[in-house]
PDB file of N, CA and C in Angstrom:
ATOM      1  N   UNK A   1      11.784  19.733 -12.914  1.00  0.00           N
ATOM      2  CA  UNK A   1      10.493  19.223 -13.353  1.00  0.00           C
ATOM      3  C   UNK A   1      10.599  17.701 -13.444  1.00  0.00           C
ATOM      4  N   UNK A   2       9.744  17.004 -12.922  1.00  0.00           N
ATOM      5  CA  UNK A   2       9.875  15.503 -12.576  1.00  0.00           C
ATOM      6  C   UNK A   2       9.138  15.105 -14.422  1.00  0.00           C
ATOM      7  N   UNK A   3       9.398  13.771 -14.128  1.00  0.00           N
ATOM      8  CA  UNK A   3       8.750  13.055 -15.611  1.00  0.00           C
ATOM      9  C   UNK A   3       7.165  12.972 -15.824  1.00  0.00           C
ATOM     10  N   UNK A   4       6.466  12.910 -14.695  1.00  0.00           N
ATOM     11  CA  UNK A   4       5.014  13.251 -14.516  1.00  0.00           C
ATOM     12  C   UNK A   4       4.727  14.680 -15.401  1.00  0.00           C
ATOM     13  N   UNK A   5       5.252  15.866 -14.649  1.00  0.00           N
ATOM     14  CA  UNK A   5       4.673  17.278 -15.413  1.00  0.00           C
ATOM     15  C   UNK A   5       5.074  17.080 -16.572  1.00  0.00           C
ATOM     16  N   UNK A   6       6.213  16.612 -16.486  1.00  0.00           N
ATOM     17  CA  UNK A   6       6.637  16.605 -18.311  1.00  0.00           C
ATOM     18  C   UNK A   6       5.225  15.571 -19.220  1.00  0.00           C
ATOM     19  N   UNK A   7       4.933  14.643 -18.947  1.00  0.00           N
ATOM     20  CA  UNK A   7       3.980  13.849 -19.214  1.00  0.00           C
ATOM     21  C   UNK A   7       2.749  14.497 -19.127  1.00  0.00           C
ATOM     22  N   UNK A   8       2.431  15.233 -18.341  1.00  0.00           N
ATOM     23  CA  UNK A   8       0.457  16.405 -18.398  1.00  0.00           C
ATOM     24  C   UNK A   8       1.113  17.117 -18.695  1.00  0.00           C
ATOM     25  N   UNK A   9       2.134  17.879 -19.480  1.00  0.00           N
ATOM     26  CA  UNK A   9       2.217  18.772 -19.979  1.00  0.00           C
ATOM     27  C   UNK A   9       1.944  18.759 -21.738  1.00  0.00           C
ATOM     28  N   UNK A  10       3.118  17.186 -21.616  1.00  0.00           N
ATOM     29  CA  UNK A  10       3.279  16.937 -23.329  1.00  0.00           C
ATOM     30  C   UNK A  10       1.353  16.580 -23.919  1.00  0.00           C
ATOM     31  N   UNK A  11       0.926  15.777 -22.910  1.00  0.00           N
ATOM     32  CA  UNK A  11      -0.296  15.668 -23.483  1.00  0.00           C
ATOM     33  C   UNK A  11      -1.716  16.741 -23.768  1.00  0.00           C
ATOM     34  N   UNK A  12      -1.084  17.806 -22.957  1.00  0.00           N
ATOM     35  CA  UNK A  12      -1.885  18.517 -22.752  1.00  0.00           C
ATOM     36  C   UNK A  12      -1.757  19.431 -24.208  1.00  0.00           C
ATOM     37  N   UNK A  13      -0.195  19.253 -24.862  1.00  0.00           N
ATOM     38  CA  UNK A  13       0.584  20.074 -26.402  1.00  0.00           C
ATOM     39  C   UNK A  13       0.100  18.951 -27.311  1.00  0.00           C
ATOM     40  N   UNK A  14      -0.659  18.093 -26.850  1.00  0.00           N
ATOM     41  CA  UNK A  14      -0.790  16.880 -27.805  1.00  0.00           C
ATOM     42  C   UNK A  14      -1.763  17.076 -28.621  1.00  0.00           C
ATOM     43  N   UNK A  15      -2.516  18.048 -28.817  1.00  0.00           N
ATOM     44  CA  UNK A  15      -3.994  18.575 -29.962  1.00  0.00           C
ATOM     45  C   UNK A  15      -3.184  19.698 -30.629  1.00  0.00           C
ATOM     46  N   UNK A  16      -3.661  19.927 -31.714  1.00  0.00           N
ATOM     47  CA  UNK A  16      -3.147  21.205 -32.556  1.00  0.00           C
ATOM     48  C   UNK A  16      -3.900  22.157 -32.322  1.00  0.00           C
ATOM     49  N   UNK A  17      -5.291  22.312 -31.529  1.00  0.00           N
ATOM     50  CA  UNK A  17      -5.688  23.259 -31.360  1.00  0.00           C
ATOM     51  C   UNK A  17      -5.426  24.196 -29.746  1.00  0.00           C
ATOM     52  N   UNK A  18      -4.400  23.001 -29.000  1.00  0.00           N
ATOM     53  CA  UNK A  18      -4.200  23.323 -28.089  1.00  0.00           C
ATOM     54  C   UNK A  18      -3.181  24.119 -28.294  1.00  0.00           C
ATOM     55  N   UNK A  19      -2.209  23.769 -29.318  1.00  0.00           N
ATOM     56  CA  UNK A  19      -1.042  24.624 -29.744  1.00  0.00           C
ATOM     57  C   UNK A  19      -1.720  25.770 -30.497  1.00  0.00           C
ATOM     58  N   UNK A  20      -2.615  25.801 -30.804  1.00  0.00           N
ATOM     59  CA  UNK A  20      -2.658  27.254 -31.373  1.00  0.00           C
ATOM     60  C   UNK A  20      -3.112  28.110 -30.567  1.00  0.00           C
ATOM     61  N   UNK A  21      -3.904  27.699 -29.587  1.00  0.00           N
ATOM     62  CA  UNK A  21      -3.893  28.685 -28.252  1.00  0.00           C
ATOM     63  C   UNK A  21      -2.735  28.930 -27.649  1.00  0.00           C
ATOM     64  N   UNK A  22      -2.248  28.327 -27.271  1.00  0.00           N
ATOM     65  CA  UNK A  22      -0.771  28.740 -27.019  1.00  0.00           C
ATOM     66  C   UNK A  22       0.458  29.743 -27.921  1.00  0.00           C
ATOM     67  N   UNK A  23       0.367  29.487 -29.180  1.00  0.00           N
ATOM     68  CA  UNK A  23       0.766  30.309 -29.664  1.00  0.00           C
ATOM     69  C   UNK A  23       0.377  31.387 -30.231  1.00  0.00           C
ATOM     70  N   UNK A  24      -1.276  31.567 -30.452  1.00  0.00           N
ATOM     71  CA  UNK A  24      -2.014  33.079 -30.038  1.00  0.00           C
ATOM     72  C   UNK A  24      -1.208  33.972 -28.472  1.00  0.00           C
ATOM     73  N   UNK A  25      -1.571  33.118 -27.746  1.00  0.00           N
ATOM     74  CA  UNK A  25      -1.281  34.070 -26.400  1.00  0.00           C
ATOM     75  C   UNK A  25       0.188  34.033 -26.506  1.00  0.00           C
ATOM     76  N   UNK A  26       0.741  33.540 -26.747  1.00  0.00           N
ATOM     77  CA  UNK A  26       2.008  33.928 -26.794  1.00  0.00           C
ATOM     78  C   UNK A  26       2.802  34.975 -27.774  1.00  0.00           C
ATOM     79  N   UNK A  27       1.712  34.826 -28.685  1.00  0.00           N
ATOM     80  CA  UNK A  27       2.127  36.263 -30.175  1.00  0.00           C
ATOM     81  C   UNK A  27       1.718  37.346 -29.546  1.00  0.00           C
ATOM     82  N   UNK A  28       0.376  37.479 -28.346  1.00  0.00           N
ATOM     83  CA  UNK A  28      -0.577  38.650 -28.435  1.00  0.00           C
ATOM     84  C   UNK A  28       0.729  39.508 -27.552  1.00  0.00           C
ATOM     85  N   UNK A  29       1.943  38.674 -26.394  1.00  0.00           N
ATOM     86  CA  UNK A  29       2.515  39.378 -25.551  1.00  0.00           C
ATOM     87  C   UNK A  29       1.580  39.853 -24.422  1.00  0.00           C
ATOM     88  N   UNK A  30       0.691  39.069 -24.191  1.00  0.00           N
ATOM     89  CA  UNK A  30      -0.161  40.474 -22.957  1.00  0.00           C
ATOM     90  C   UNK A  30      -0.587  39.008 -22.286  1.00  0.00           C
ATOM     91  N   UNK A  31      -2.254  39.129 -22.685  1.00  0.00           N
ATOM     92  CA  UNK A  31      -3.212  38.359 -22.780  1.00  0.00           C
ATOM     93  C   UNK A  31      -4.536  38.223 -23.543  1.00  0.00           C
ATOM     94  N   UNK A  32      -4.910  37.624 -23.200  1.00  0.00           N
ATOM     95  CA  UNK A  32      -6.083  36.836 -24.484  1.00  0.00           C
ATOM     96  C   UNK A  32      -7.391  36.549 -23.782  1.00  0.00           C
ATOM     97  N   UNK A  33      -8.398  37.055 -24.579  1.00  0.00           N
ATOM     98  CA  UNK A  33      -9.580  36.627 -23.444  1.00  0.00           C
ATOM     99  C   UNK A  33     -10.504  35.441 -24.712  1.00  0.00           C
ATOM    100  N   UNK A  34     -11.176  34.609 -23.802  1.00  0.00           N
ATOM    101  CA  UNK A  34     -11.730  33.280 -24.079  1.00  0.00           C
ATOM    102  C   UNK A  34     -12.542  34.004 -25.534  1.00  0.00           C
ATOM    103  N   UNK A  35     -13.246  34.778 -25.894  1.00  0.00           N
ATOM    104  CA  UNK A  35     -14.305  35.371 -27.402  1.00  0.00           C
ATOM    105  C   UNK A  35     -13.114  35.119 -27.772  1.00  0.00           C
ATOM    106  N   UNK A  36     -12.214  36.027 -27.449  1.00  0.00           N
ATOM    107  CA  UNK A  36     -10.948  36.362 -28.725  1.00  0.00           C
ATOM    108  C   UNK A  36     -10.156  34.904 -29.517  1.00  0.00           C
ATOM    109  N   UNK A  37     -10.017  33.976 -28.641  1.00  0.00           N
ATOM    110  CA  UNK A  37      -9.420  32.617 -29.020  1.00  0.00           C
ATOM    111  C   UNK A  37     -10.858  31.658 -29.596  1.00  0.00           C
ATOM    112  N   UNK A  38     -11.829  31.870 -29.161  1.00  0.00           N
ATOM    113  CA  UNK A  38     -12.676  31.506 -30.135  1.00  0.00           C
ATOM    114  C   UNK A  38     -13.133  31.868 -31.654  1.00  0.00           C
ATOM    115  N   UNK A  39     -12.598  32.771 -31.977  1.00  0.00           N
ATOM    116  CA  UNK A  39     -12.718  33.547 -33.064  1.00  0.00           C
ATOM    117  C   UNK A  39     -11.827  33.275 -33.714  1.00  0.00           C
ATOM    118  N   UNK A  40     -10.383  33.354 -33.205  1.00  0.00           N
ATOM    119  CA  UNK A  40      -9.720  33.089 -33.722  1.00  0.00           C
ATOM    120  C   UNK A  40      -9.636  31.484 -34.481  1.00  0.00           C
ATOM    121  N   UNK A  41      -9.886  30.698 -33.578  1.00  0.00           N
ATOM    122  CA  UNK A  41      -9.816  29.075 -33.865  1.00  0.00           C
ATOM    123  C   UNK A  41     -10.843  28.539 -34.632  1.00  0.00           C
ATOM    124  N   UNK A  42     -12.134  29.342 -34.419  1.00  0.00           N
ATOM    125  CA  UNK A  42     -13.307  29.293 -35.313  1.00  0.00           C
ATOM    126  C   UNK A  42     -13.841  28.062 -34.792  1.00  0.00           C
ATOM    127  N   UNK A  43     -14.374  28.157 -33.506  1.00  0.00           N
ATOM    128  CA  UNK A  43     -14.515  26.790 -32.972  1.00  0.00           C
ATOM    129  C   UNK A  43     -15.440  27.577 -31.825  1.00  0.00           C
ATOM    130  N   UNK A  44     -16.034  26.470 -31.517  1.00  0.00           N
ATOM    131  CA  UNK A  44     -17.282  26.732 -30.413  1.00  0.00           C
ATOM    132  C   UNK A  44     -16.764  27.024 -29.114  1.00  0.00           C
ATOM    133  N   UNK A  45     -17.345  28.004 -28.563  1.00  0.00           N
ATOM    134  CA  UNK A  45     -16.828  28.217 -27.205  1.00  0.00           C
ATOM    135  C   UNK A  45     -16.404  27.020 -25.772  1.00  0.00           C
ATOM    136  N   UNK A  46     -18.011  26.063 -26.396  1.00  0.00           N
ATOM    137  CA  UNK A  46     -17.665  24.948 -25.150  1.00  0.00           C
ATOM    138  C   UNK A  46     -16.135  24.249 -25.622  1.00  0.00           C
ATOM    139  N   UNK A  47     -15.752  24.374 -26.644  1.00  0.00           N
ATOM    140  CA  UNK A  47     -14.754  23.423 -27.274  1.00  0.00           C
ATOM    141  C   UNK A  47     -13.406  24.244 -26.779  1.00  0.00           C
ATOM    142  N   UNK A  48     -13.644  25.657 -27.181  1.00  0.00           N
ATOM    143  CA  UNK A  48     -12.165  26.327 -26.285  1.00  0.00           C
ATOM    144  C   UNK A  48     -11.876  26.098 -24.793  1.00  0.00           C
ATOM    145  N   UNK A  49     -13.565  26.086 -24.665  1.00  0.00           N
ATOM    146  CA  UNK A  49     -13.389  25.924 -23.209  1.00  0.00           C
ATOM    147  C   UNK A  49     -12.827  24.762 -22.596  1.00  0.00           C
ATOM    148  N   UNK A  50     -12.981  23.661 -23.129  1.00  0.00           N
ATOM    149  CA  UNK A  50     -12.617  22.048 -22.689  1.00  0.00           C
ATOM    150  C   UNK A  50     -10.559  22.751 -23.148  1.00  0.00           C
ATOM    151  N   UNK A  51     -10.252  22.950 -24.384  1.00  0.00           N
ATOM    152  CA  UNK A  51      -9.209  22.915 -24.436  1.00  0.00           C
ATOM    153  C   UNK A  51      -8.235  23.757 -23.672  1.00  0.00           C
ATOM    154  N   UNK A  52      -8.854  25.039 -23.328  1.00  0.00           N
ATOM    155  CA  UNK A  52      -8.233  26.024 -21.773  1.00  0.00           C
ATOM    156  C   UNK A  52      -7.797  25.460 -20.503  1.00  0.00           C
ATOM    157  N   UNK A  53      -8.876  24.078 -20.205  1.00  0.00           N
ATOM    158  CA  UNK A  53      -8.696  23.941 -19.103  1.00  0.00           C
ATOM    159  C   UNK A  53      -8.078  22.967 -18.958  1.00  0.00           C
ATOM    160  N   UNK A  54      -7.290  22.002 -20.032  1.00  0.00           N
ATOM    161  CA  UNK A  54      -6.507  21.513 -20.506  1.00  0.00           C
ATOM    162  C   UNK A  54      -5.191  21.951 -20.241  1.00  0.00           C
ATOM    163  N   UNK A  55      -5.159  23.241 -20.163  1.00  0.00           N
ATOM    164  CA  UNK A  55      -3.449  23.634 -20.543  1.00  0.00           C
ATOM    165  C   UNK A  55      -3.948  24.503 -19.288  1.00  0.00           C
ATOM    166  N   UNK A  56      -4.939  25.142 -18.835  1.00  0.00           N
ATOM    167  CA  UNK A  56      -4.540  25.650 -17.178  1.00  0.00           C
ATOM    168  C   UNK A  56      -4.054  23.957 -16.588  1.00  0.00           C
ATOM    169  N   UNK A  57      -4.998  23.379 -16.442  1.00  0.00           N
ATOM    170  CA  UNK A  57      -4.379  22.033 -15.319  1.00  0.00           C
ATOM    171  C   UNK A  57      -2.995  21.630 -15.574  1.00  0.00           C
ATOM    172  N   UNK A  58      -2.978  22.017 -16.954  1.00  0.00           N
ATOM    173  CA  UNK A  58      -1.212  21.539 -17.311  1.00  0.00           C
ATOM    174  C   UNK A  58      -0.414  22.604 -16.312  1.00  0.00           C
ATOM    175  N   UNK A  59      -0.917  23.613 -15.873  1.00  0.00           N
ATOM    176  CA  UNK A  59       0.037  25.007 -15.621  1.00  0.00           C
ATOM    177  C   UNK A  59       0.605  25.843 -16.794  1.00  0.00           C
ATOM    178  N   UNK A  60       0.118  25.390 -17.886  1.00  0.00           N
ATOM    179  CA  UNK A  60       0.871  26.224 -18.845  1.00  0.00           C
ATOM    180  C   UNK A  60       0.279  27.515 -19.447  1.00  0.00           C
ATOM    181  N   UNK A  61      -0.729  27.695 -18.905  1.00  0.00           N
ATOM    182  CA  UNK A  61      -1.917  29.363 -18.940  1.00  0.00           C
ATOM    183  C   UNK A  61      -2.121  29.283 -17.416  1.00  0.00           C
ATOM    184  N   UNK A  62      -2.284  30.706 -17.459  1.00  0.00           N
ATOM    185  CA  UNK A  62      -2.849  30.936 -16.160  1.00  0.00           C
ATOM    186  C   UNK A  62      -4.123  31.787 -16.389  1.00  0.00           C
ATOM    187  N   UNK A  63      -5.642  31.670 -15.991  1.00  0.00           N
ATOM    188  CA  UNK A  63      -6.222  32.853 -15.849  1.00  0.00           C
ATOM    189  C   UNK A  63      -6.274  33.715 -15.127  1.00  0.00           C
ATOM    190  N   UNK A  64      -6.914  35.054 -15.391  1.00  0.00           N
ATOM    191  CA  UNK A  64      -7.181  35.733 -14.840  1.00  0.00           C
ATOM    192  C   UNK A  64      -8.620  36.769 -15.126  1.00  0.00           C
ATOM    193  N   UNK A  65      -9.074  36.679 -13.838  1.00  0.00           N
ATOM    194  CA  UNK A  65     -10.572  37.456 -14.024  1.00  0.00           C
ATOM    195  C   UNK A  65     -10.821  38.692 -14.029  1.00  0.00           C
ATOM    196  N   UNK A  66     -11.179  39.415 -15.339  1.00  0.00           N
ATOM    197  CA  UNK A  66     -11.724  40.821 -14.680  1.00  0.00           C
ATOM    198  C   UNK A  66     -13.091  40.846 -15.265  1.00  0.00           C
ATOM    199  N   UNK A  67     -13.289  41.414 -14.206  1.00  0.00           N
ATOM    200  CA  UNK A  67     -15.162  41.513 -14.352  1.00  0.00           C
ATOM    201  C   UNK A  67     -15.653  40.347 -14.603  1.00  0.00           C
ATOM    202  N   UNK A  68     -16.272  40.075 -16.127  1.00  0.00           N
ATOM    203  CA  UNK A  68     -17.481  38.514 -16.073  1.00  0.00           C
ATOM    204  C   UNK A  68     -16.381  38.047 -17.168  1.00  0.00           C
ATOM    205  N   UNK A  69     -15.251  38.995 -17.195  1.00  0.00           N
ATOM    206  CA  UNK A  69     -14.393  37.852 -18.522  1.00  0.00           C
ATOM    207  C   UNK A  69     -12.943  37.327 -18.122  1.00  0.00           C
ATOM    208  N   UNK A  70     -12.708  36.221 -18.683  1.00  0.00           N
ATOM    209  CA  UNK A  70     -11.193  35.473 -18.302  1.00  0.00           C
ATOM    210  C   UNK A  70      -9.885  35.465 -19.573  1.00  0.00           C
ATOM    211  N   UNK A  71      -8.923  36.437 -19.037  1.00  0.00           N
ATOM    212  CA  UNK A  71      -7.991  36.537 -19.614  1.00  0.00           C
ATOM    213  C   UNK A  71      -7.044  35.504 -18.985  1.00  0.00           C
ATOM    214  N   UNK A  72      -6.325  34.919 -20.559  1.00  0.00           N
ATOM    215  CA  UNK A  72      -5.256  34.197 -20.341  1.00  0.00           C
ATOM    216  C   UNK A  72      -3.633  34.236 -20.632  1.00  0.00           C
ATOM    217  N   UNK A  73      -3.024  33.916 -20.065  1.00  0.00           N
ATOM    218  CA  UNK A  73      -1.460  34.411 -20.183  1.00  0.00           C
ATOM    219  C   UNK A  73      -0.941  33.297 -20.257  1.00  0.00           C
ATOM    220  N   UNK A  74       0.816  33.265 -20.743  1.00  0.00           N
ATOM    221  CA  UNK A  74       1.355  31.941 -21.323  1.00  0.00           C
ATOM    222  C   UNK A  74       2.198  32.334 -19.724  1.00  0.00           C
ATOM    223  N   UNK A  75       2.187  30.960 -19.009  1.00  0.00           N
ATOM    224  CA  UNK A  75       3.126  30.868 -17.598  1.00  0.00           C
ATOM    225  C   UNK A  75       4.303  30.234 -18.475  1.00  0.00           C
ATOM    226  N   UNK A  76       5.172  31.551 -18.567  1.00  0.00           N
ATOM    227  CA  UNK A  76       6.408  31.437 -19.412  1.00  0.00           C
ATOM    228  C   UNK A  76       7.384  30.483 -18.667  1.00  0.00           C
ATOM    229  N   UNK A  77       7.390  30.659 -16.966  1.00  0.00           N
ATOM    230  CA  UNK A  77       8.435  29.843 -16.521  1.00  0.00           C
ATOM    231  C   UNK A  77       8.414  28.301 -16.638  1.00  0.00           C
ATOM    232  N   UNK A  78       6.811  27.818 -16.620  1.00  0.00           N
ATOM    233  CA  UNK A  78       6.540  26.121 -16.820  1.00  0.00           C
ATOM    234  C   UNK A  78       6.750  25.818 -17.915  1.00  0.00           C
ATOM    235  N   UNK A  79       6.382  26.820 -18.978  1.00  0.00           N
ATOM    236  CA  UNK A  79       7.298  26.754 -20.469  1.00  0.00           C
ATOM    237  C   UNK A  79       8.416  26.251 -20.665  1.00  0.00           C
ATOM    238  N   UNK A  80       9.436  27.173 -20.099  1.00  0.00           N
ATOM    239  CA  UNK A  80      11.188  27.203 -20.281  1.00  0.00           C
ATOM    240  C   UNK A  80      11.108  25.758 -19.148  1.00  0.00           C
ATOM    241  N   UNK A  81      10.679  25.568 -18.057  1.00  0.00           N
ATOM    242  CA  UNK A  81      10.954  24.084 -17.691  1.00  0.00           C
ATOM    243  C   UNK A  81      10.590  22.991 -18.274  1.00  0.00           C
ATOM    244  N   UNK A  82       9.692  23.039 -18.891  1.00  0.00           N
ATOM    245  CA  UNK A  82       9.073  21.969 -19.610  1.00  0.00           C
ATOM    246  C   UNK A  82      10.365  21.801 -21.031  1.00  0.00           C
ATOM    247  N   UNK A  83      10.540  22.689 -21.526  1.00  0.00           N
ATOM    248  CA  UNK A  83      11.850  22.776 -22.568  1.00  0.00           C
ATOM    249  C   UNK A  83      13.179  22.423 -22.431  1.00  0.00           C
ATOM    250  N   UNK A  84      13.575  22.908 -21.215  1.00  0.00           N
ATOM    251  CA  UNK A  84      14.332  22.358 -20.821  1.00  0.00           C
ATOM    252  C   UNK A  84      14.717  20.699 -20.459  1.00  0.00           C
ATOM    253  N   UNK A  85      13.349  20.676 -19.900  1.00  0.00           N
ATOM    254  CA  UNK A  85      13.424  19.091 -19.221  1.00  0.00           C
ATOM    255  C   UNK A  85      13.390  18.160 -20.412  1.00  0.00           C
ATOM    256  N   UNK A  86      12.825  18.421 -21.645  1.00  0.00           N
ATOM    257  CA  UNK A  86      13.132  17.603 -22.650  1.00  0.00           C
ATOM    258  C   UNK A  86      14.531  17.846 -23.533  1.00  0.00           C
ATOM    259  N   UNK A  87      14.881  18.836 -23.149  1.00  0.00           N
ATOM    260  CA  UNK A  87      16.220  18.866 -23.800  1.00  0.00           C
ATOM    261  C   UNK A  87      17.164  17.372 -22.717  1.00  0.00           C
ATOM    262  N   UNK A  88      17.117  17.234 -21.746  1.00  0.00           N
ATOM    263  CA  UNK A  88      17.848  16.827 -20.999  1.00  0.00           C
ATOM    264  C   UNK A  88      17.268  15.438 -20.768  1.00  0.00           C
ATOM    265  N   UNK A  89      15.988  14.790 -21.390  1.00  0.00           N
ATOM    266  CA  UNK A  89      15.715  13.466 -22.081  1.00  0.00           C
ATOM    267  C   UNK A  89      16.709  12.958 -23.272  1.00  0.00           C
TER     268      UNK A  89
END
């Protein structure tokens, strides 16, 4: 992982509400659909929505569509690189 991803990644971990999406989907083990993380965060949908697409462009969720709704998953491997690569800063 070059110093760039590490850089849209860290900024993308740089809101606390971005970390708590992240660590919802990462507690649920599966995936998470966009109502469910709004509820949870207690925050307006357009607002999850700005912060989702935040951490997809990072690579660090991935969606996925079924039917008219978008489930999200933690892309565990850009995770463990991103962790790594700061261990080794």
């Amino acid at each position: 992982m070059n110093l760039k991803q590490v850089e849209r990644i860290s900024k993308a971990l740089s809101d606390v509400n971005r970390l708590k999406i992240v660590q919802a989907i990462q507690s649920c083990e599966d995936k998470l659909e966009c109502s469910t993380i709004t509820t949870f965060l207690n925050l307006s949908q357009p607002s999850v929505s700005h912060h989702i697409k935040k951490l997809v462009d990072a690579e660090l969720i991935e969606p996925q569509k079924e039917g008219r709704f978008y489930f999200y998953t933690l892309n565990q491997e850009v995770m463990d690189n991103y962790l790594l690569a700061l261990k080794k800063l």
